[in-house]
Protein backbone atom coordinates (compact mmCIF):
# COMPACT_ATOMS: atom_id res chain seq x y z
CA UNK A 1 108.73 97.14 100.76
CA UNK A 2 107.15 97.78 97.49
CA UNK A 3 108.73 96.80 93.97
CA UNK A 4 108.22 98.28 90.58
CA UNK A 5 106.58 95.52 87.99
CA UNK A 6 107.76 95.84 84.35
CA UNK A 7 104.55 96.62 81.78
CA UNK A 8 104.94 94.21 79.07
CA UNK A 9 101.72 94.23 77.81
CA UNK A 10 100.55 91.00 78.98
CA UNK A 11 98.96 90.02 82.49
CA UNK A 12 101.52 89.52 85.81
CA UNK A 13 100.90 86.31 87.20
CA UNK A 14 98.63 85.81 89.96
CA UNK A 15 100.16 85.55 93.13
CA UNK A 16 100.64 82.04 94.89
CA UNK A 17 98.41 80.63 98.18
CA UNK A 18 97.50 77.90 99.92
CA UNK A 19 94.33 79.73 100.97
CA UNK A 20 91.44 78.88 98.68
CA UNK A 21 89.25 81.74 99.04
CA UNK A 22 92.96 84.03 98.69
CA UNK A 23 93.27 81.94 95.26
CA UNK A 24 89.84 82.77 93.62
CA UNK A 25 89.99 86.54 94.26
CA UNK A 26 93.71 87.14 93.93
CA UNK A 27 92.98 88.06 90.21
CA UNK A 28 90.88 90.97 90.93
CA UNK A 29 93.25 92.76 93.83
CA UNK A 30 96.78 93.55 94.92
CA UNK A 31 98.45 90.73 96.57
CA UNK A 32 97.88 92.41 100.04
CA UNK A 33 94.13 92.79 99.72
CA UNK A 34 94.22 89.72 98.59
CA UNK A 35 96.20 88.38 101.60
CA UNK A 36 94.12 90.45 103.93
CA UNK A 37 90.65 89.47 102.62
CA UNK A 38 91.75 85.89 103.12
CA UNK A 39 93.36 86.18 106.48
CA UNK A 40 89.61 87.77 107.45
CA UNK A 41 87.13 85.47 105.83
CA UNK A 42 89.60 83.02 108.21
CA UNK A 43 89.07 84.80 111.65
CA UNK A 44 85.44 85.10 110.80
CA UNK A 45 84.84 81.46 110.13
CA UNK A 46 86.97 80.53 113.39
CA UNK A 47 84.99 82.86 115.66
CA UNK A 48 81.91 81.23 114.55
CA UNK A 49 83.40 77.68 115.96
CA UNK A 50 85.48 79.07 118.64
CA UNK A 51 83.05 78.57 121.53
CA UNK A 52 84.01 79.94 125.03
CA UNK A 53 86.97 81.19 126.65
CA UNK A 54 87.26 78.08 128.89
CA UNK A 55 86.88 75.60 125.75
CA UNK A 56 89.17 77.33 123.74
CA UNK A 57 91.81 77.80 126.72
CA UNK A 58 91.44 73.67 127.13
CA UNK A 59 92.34 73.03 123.65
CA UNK A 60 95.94 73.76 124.51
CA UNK A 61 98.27 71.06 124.63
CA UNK A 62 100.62 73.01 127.18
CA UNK A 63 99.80 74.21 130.51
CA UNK A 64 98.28 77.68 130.37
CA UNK A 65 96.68 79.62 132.47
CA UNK A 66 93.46 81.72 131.77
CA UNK A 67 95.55 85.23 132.46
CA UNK A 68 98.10 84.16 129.89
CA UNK A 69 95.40 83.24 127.28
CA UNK A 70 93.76 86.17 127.41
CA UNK A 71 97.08 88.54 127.59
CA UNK A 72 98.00 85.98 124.52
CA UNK A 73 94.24 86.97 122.68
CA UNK A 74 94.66 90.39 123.58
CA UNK A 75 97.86 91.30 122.39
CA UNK A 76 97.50 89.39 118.86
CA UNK A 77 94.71 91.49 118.55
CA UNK A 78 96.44 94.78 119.22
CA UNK A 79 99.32 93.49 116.73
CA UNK A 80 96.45 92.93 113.80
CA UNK A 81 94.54 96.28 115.09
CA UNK A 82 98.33 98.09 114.45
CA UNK A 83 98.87 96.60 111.30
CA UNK A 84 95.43 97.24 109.56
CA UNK A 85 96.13 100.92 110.57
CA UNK A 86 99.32 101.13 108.85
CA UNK A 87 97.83 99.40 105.92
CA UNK A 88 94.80 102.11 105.81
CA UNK A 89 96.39 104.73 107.07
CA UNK A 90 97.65 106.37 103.52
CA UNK A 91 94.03 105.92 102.56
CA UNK A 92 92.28 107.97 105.03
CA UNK A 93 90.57 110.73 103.57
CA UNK A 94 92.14 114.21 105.83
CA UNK A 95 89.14 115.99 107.90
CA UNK A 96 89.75 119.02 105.97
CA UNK A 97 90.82 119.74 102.75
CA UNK A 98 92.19 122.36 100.38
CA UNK A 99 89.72 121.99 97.32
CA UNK A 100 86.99 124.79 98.88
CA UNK A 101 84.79 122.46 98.70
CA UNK A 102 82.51 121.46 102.09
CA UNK A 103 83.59 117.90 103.50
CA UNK A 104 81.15 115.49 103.16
């Protein structure tokens, strides 16, 4: 959903996080690259400390099995793979345009 902001003349305020690294940039982007950036710089640092598919499947406190951990890791995946594509999607640049100019 987007929202029109009233100009005032005077800066909105920034938007609110608990994420640090969300906090220091979320004056220089919209609140969803700002959410976005953060939620990545988070997935990078936990792959890093992640470790294998068996130690990360043991850290569960319920009874799962290795099939339903990876269907689990798969399919959050695909959700976050959807969504970025929505996000970018008005972005893309189209293969060919009217401007007579040659794509680049």
């Amino acid at each position: 959903m987007t929202t029109a902001m009233r100009i005032t003349g005077h800066t909105p305020e920034r938007p609110k996080t608990d994420c640090a690294l969300a906090s220091r940039v979320s004056g220089v982007e919209t609140q969803m690259i700002t959410e976005m950036a953060g939620a990545a710089f988070h997935l990078e640092r936990l792959q890093s400390t992640v470790g294998t598919p068996e130690q990360e499947l043991a850290a569960y406190k319920v009874d799962m099995t290795a099939d339903r951990h990876r269907d689990y890791v798969l399919g959050v995946a695909a959700r976050i793979r959807r969504a970025l594509d929505t996000l970018t999607a008005p972005y893309e640049t189209p293969a060919d345009t009217d401007t007579g100019q040659a794509a680049a």
